[in-house]
Protein backbone atom coordinates (compact mmCIF):
# COMPACT_ATOMS: atom_id res chain seq x y z
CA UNK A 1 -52.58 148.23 -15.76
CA UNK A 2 -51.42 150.57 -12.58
CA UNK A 3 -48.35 149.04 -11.04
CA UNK A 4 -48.51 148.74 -7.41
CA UNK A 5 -45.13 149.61 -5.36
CA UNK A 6 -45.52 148.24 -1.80
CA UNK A 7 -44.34 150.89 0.77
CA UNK A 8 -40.44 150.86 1.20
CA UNK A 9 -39.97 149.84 4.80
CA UNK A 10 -37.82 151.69 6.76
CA UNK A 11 -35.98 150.50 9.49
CA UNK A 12 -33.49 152.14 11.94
CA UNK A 13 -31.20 150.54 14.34
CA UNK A 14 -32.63 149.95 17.56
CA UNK A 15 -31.49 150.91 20.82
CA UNK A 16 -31.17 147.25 22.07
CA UNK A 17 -28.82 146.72 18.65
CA UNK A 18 -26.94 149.79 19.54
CA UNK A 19 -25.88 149.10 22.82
CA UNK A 20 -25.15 145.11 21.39
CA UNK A 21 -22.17 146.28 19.41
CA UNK A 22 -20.92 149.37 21.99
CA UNK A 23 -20.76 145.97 24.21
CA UNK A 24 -18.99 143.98 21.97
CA UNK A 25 -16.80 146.98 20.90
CA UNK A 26 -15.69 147.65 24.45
CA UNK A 27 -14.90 143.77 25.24
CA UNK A 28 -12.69 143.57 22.39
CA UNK A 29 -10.69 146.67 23.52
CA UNK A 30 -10.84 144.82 26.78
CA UNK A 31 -8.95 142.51 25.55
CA UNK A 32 -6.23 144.18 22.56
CA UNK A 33 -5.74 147.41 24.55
CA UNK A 34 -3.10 145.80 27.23
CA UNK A 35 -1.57 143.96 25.07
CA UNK A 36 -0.26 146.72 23.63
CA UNK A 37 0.00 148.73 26.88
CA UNK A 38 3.38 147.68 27.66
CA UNK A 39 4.95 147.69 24.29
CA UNK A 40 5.76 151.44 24.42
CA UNK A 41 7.57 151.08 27.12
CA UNK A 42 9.72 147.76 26.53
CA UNK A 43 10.42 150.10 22.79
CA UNK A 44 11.86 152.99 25.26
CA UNK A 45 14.06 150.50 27.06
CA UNK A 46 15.39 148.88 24.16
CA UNK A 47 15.96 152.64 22.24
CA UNK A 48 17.84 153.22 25.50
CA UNK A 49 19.45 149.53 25.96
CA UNK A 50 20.80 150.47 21.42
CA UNK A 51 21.90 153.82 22.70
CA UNK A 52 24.09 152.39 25.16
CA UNK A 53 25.29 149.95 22.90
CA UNK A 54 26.17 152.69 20.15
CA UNK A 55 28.03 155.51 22.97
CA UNK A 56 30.21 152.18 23.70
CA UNK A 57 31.35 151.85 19.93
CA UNK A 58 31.75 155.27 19.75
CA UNK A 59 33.95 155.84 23.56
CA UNK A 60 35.78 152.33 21.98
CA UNK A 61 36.47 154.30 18.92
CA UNK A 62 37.71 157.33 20.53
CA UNK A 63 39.49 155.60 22.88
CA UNK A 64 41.71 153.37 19.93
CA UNK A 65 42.48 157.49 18.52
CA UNK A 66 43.15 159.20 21.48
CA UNK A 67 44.96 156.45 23.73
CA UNK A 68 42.40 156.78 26.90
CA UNK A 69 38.45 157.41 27.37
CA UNK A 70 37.06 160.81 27.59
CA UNK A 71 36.97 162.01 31.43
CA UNK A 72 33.96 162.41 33.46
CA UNK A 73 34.02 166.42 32.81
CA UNK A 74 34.66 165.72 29.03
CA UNK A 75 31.79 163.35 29.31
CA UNK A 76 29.78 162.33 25.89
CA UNK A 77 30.32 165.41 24.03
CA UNK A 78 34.16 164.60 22.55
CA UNK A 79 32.69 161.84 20.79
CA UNK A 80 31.01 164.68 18.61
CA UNK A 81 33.19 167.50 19.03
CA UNK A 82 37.07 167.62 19.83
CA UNK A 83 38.19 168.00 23.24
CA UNK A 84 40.82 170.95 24.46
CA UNK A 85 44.00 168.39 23.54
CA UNK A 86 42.60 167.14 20.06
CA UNK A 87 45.75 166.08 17.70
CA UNK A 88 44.89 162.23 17.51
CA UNK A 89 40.87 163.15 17.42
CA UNK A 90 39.16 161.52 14.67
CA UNK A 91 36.09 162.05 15.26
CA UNK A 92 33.11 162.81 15.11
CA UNK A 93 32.45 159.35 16.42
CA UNK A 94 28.84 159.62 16.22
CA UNK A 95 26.86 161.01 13.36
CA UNK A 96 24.32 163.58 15.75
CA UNK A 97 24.05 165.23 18.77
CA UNK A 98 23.89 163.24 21.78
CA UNK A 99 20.17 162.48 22.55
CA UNK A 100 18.83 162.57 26.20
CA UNK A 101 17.75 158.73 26.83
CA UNK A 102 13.81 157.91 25.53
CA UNK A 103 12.82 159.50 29.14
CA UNK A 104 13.91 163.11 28.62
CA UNK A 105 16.54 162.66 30.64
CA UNK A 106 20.89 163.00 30.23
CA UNK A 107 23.01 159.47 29.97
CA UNK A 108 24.98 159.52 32.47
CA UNK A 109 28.78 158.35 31.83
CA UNK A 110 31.22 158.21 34.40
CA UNK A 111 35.50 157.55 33.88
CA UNK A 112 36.36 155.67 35.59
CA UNK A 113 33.47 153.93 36.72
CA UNK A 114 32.60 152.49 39.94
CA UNK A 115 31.21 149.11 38.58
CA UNK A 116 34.02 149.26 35.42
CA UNK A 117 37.08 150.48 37.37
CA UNK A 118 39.46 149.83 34.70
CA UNK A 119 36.72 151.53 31.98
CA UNK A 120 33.45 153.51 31.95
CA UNK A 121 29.86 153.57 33.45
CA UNK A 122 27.19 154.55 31.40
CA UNK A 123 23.66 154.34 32.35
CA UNK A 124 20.22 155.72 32.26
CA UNK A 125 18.00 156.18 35.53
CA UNK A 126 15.27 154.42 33.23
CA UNK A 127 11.78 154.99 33.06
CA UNK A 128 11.30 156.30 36.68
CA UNK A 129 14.29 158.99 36.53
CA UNK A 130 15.46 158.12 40.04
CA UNK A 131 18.78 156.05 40.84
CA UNK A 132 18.31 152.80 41.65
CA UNK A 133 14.35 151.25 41.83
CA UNK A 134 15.42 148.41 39.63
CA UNK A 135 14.85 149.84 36.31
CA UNK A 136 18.14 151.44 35.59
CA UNK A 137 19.52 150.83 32.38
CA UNK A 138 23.39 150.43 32.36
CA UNK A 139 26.37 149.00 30.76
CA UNK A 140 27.38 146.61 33.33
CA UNK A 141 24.84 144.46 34.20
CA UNK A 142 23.96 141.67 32.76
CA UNK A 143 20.26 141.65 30.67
């Protein structure tokens, strides 16, 4: 008895099936990709919104040691390494080097400030790098 194997059929993907998922592939991405657009962005404010947060524990810190707030000249650095006058330094007050905000750019930290006359202003020009525009990132206004 001779077995009889029907031809194996062989069938590719059409073109019509091709371009059915690319279609459904792109809508989907349609619809994910800006959702997640903005998220790398609100992450950049908020690193710079916790390093804000973390300078002001630190200046608070030095400020208990040393009896005043580092000047504008002194600026961020004596919170890692002693100013000129250093006998009641304890620092360092932070544990690394002071970052640039999530932009590339310096913190800026002023003493005494304009907006906190009777303390510091520290602020980042935000995502834009400019003063002002409405996306400044400071430690006086409210969130």
């Amino acid at each position: 008895m001779r077995l009889v194997i029907p031809p194996a059929r062989h069938r590719g993907v059409t073109l019509i099936e091709l371009l059915l998922v690319l279609v459904i592939i792109t809508a989907l991405a349609a619809i994910v990709v800006p959702r997640f657009a903005g998220r790398s962005e609100d992450a950049r404010i908020a690193a710079a919104r916790a390093d804000i947060a973390n300078f002001g524990v630190a200046l608070d810190a030095f400020e208990i040691d040393m009896g005043r707030y580092p000047t504008t000249e002194e600026g961020l650095a004596v919170l890692v390494r002693p100013p000129m006058e250093a006998s009641r330094w304890r620092g360092p007050y932070l544990q690394r080097d002071i970052p640039n905000d999530p932009w590339g750019n310096p913190y800026i930290y002023e003493y005494p400030g304009r907006h906190n006359p009777h303390s510091y202003d520290l602020y980042s020009y935000g995502p834009d790098g400019q003063p002002g525009g409405g996306d400044d990132i400071d430690n006086w206004s409210p969130r």
